[in-house]
N, C-alpha and C. Protein backbone atom coordinates (compact mmCIF):
# COMPACT_ATOMS: atom_id res chain seq x y z
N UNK A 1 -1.82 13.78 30.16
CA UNK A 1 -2.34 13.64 28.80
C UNK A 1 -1.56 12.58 28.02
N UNK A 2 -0.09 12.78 28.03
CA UNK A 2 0.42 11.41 27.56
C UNK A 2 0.59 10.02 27.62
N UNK A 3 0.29 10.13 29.26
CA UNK A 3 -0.13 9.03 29.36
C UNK A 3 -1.21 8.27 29.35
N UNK A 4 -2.55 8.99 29.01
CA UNK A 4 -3.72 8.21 28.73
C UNK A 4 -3.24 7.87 27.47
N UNK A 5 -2.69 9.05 26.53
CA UNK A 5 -2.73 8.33 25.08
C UNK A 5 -2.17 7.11 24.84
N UNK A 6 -0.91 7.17 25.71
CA UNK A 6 0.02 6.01 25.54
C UNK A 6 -0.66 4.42 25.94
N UNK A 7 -1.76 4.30 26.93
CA UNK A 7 -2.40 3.26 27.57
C UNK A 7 -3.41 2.79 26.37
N UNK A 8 -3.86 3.75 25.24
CA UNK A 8 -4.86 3.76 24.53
C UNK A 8 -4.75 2.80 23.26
N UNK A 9 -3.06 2.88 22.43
CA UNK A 9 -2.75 2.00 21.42
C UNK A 9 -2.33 0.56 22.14
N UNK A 10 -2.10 -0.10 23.83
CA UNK A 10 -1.87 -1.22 24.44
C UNK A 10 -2.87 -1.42 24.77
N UNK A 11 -4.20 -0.83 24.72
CA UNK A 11 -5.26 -1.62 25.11
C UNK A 11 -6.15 -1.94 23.59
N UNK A 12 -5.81 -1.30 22.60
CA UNK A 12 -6.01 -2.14 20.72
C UNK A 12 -5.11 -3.17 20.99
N UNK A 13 -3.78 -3.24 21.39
CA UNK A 13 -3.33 -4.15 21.40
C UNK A 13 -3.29 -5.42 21.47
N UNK A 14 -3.57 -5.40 22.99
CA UNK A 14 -3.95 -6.33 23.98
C UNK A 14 -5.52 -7.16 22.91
N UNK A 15 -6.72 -6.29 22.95
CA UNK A 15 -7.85 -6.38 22.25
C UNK A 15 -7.60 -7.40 20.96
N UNK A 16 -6.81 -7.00 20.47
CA UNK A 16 -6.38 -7.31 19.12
C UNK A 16 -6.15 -9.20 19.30
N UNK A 17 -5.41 -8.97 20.11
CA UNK A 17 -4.30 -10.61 20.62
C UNK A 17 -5.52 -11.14 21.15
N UNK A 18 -6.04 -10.82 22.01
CA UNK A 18 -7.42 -11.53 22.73
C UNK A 18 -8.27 -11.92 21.75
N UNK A 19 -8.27 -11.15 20.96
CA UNK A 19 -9.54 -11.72 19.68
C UNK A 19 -8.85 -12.61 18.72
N UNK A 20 -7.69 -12.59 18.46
CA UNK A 20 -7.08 -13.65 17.47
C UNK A 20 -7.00 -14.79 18.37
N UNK A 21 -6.40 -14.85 19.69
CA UNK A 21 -6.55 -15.87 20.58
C UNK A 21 -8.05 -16.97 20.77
N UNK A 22 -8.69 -15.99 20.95
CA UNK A 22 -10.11 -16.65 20.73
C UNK A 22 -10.75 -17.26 19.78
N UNK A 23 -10.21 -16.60 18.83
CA UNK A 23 -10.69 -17.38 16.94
C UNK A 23 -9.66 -18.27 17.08
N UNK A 24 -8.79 -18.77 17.43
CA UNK A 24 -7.72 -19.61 17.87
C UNK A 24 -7.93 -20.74 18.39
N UNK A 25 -9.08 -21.01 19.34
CA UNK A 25 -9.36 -21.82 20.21
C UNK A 25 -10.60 -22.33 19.86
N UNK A 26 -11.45 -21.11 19.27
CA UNK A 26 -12.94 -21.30 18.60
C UNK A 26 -12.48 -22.46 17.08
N UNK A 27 -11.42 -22.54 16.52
CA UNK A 27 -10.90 -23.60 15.59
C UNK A 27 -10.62 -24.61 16.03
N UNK A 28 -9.84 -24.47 16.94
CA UNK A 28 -9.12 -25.83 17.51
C UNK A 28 -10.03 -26.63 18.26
N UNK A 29 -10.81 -26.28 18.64
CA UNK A 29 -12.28 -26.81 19.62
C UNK A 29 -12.72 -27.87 18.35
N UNK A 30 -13.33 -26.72 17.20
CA UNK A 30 -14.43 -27.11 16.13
C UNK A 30 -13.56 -28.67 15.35
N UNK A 31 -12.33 -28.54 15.65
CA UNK A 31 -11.37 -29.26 14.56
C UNK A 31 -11.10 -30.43 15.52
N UNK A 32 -11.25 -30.03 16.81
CA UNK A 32 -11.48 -31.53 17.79
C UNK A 32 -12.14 -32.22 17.67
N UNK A 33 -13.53 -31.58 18.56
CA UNK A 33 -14.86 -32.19 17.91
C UNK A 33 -15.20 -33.02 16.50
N UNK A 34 -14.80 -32.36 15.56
CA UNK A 34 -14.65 -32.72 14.10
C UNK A 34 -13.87 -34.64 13.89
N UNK A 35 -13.66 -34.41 14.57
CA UNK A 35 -12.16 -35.54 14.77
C UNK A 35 -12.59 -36.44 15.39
N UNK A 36 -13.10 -36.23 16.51
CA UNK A 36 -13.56 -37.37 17.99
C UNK A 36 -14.79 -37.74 17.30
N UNK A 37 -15.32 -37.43 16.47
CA UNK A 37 -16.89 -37.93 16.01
C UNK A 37 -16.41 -39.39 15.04
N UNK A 38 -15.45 -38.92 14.41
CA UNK A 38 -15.06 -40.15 13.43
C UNK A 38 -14.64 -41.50 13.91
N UNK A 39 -14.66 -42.48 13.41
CA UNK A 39 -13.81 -43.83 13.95
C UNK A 39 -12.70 -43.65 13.68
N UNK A 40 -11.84 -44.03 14.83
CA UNK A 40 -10.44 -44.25 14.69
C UNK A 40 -9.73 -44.69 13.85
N UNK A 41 -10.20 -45.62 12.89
CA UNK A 41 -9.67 -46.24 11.48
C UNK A 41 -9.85 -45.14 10.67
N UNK A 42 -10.60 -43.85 10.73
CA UNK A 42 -10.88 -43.57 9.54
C UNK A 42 -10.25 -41.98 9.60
N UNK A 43 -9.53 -41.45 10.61
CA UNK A 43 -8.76 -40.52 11.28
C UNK A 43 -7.80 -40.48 10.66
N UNK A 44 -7.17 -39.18 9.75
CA UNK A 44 -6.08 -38.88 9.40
C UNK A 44 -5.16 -38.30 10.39
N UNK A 45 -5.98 -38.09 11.68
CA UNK A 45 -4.82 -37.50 12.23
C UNK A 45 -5.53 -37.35 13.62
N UNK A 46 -4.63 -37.36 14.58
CA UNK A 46 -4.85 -37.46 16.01
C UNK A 46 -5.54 -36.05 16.82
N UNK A 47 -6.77 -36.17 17.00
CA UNK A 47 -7.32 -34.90 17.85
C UNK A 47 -6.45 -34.44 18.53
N UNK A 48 -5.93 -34.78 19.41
CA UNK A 48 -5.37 -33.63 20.49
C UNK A 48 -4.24 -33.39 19.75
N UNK A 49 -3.84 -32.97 18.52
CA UNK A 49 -2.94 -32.34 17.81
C UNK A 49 -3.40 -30.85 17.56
N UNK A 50 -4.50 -30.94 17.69
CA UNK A 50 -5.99 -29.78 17.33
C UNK A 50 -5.62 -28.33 18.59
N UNK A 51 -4.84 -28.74 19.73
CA UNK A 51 -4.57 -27.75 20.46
C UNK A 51 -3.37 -27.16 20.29
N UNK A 52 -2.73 -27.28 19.35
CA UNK A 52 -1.40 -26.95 18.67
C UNK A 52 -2.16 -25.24 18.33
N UNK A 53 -3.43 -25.39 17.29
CA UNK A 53 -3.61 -24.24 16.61
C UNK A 53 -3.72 -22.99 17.53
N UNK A 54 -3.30 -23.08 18.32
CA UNK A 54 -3.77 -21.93 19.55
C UNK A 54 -2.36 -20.94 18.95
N UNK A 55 -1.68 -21.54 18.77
CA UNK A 55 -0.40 -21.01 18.75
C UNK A 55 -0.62 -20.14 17.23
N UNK A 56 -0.23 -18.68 16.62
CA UNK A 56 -0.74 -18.41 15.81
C UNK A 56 0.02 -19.02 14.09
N UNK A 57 0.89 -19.22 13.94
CA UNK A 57 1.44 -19.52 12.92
C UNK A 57 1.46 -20.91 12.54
N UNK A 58 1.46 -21.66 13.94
CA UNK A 58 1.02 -23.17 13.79
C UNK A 58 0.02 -23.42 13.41
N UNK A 59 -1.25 -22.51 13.80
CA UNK A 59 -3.08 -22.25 13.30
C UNK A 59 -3.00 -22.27 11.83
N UNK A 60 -2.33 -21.23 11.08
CA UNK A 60 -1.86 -21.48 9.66
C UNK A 60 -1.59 -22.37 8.80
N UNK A 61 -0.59 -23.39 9.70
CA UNK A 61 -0.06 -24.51 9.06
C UNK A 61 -0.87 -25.85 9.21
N UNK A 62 -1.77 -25.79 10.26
CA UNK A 62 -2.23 -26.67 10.65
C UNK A 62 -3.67 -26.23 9.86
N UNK A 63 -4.01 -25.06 9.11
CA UNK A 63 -5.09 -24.70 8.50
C UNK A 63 -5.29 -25.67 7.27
N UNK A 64 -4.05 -25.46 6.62
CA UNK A 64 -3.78 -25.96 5.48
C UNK A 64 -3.42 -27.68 5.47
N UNK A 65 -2.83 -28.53 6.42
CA UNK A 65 -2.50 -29.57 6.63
C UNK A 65 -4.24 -30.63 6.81
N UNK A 66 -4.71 -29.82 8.08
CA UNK A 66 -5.95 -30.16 8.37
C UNK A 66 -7.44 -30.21 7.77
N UNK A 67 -8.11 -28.61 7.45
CA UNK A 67 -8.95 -28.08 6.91
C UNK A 67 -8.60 -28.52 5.18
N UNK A 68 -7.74 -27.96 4.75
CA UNK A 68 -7.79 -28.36 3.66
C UNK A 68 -7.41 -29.66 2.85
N UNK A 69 -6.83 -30.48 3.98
CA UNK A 69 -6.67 -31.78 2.86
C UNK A 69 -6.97 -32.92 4.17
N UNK A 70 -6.50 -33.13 5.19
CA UNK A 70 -6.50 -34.32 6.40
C UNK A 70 -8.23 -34.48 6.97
N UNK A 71 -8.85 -33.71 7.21
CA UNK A 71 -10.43 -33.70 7.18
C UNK A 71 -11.06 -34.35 6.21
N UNK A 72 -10.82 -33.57 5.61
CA UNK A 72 -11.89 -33.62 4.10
C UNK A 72 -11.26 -35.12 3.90
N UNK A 73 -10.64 -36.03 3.69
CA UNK A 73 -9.58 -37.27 3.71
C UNK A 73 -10.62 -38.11 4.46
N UNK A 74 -10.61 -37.78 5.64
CA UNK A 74 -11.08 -38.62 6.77
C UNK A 74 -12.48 -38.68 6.45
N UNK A 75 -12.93 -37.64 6.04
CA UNK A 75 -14.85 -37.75 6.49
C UNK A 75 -15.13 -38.84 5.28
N UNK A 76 -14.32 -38.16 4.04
CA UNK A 76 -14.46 -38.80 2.50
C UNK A 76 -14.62 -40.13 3.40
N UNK A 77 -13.44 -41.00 3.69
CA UNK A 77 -13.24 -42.26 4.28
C UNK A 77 -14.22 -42.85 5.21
N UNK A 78 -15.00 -41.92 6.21
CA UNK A 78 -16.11 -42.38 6.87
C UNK A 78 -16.96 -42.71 6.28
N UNK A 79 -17.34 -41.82 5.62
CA UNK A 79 -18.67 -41.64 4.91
C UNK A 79 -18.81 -42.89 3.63
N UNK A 80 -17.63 -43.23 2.92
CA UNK A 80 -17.52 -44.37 1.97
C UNK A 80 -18.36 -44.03 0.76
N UNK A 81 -18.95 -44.99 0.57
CA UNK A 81 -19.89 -44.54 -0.85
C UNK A 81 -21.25 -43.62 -0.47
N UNK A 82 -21.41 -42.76 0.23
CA UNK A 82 -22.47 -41.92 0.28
C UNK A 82 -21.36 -40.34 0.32
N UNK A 83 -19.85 -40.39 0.58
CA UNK A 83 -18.99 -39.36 0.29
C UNK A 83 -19.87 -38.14 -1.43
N UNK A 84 -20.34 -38.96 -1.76
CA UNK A 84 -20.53 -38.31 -3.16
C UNK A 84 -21.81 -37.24 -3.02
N UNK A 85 -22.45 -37.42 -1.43
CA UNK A 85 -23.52 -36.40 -1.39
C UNK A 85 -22.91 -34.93 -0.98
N UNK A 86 -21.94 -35.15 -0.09
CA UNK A 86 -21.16 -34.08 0.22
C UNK A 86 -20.42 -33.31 -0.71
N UNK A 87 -20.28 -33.71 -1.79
CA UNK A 87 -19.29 -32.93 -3.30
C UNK A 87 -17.29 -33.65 -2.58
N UNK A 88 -16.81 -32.26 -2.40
CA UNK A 88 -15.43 -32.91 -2.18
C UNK A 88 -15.03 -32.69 -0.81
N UNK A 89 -16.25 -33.19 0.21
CA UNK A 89 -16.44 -33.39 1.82
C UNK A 89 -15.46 -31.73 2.30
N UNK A 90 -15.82 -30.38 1.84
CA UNK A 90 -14.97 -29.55 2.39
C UNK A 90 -13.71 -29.60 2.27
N UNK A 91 -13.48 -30.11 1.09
CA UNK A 91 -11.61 -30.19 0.55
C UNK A 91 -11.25 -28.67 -0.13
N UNK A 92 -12.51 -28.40 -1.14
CA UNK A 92 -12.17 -27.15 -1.44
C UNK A 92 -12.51 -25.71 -0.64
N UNK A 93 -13.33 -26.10 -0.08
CA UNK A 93 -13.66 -24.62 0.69
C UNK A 93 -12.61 -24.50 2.16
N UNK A 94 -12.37 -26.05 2.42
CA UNK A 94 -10.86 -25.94 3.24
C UNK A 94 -9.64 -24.78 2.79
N UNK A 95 -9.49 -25.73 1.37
CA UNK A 95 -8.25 -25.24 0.88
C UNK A 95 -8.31 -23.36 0.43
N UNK A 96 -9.91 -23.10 -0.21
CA UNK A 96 -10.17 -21.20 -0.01
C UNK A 96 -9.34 -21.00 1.60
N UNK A 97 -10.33 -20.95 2.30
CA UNK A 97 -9.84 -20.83 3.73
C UNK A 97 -8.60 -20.96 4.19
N UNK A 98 -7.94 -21.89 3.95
CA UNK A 98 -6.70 -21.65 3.99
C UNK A 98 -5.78 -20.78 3.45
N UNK A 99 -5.55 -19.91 2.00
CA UNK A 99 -5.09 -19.16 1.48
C UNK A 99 -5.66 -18.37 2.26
N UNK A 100 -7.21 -17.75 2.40
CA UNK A 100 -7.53 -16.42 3.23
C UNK A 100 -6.69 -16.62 4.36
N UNK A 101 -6.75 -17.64 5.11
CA UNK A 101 -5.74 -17.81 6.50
C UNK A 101 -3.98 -17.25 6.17
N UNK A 102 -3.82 -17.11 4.93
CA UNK A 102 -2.29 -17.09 4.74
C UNK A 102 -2.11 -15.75 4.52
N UNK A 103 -3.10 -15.29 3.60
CA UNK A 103 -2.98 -13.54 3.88
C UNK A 103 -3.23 -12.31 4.82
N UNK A 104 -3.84 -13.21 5.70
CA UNK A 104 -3.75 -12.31 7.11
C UNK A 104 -2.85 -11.96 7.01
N UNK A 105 -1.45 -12.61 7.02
CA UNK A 105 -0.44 -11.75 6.90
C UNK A 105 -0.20 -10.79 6.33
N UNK A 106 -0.27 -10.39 5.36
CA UNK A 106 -0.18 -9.45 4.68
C UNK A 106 -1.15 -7.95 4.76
N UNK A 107 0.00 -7.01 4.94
CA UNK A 107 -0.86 -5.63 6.11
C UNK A 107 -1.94 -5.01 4.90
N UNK A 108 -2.06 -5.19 3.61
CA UNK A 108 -2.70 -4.57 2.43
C UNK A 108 -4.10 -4.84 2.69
N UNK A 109 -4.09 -6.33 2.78
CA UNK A 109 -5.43 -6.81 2.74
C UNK A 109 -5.94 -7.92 3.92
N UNK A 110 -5.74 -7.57 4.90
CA UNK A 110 -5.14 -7.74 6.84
C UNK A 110 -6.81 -8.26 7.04
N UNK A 111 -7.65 -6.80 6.92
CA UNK A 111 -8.65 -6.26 7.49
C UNK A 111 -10.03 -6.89 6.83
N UNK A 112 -9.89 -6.86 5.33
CA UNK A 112 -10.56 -7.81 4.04
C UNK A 112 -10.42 -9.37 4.08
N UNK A 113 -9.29 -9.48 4.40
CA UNK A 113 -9.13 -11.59 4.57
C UNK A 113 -9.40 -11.52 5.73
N UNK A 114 -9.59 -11.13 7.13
CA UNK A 114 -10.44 -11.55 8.00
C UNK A 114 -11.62 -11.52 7.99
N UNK A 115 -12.25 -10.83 7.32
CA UNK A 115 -13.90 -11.14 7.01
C UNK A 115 -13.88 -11.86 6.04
N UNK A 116 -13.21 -12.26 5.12
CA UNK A 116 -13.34 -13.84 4.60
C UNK A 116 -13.07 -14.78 5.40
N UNK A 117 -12.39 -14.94 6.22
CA UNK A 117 -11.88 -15.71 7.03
C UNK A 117 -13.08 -16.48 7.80
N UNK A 118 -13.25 -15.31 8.37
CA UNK A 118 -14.48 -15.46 9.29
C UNK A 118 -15.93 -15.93 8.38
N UNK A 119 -15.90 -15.52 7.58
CA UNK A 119 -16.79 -15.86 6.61
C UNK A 119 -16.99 -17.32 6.05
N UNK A 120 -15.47 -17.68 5.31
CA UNK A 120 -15.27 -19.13 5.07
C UNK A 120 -15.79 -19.99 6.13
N UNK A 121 -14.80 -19.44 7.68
CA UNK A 121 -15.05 -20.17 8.85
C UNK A 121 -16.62 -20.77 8.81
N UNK A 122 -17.27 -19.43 8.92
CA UNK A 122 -18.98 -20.43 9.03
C UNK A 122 -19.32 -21.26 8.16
N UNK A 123 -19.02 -21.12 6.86
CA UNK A 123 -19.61 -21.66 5.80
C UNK A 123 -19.01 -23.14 5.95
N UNK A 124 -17.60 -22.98 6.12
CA UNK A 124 -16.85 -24.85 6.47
C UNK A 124 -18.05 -25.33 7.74
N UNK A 125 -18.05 -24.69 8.46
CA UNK A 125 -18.10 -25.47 9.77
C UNK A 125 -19.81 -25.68 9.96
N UNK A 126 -20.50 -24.78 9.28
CA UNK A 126 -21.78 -25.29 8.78
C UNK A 126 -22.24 -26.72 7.90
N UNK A 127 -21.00 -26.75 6.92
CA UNK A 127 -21.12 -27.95 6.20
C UNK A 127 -20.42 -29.54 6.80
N UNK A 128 -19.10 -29.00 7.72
CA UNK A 128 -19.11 -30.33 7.99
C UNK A 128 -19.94 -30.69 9.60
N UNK A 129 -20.82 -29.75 9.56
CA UNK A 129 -21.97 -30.17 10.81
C UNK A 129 -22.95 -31.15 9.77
N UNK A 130 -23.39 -30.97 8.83
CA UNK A 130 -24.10 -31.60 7.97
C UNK A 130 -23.46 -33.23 7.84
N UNK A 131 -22.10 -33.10 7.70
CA UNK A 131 -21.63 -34.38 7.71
C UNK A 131 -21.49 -35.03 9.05
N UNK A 132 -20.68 -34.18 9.95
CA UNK A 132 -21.41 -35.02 11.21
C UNK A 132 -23.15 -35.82 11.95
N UNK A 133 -23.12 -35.19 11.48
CA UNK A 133 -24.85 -35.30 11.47
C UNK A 133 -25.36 -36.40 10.82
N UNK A 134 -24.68 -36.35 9.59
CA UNK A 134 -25.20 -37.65 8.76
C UNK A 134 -24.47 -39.30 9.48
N UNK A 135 -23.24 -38.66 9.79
CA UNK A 135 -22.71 -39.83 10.28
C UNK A 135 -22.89 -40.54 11.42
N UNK A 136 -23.59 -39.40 12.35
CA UNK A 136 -24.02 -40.13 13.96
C UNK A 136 -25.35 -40.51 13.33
N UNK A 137 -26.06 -40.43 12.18
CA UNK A 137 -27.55 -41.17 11.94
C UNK A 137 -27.39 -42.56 11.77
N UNK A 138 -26.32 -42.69 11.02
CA UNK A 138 -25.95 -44.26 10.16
C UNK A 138 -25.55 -45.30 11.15
């Protein structure tokens, strides 16, 4: 009996890590892609830096470095004078996302900022599909 119980909180565990791992990679993918579409002149920052976020605290830092200000930078810069259809090319809904990304930490509201999280997630990555999109037309 004790030992099923005991196998029962390492397999939440395990579960737990596997699913942050995966939202981990499901970023770092989207934030590649994101990157390799642009011209090289107009790149704040080097794609394969994008596999860093796997790592979880680096994902954080690289939330806030990337998503909220080095993206939104770059597309602004692609895009040039049509930047103004996009509003602030995902600078601010970066930078939401990023704070939700920072309170994961925090065990109060753990469970609540990951469904923002996840939430923000679509809503960014919906919009800068819109900008990719516009930019492989031109």
């Amino acid at each position: 009996m004790i030992g099923r119980l005991g196998t029962l909180p390492t397999i939440a565990v395990i579960s737990v890590i596997a699913i942050i791992v995966l939202l981990n990679v499901l970023v770092a993918w989207f934030h590649y892609n994101a990157l390799v579409v642009l011209p090289p002149e107009h790149r704040r920052f080097a794609p394969v830096w994008m596999w860093l976020m796997i790592i979880p605290i680096v994902h954080t830092v690289f939330i806030w470095i990337i998503s909220a200000f080095k993206l939104p930078a770059s597309y602004r810069s692609a895009l040039g004078e049509n930047a103004h259809r996009f509003g602030s090319c995902n600078q601010r809904l970066g930078l939401a996302w990023a704070i939700v990304a920072t309170t994961l930490f925090l065990p109060v509201v753990d469970i609540l900022s990951f469904v923002a999280y996840v939430v923000l997630m679509i809503i960014y990555w919906q919009k800068l599909n819109k900008m990719q999109k516009y930019l492989l037309q031109k």
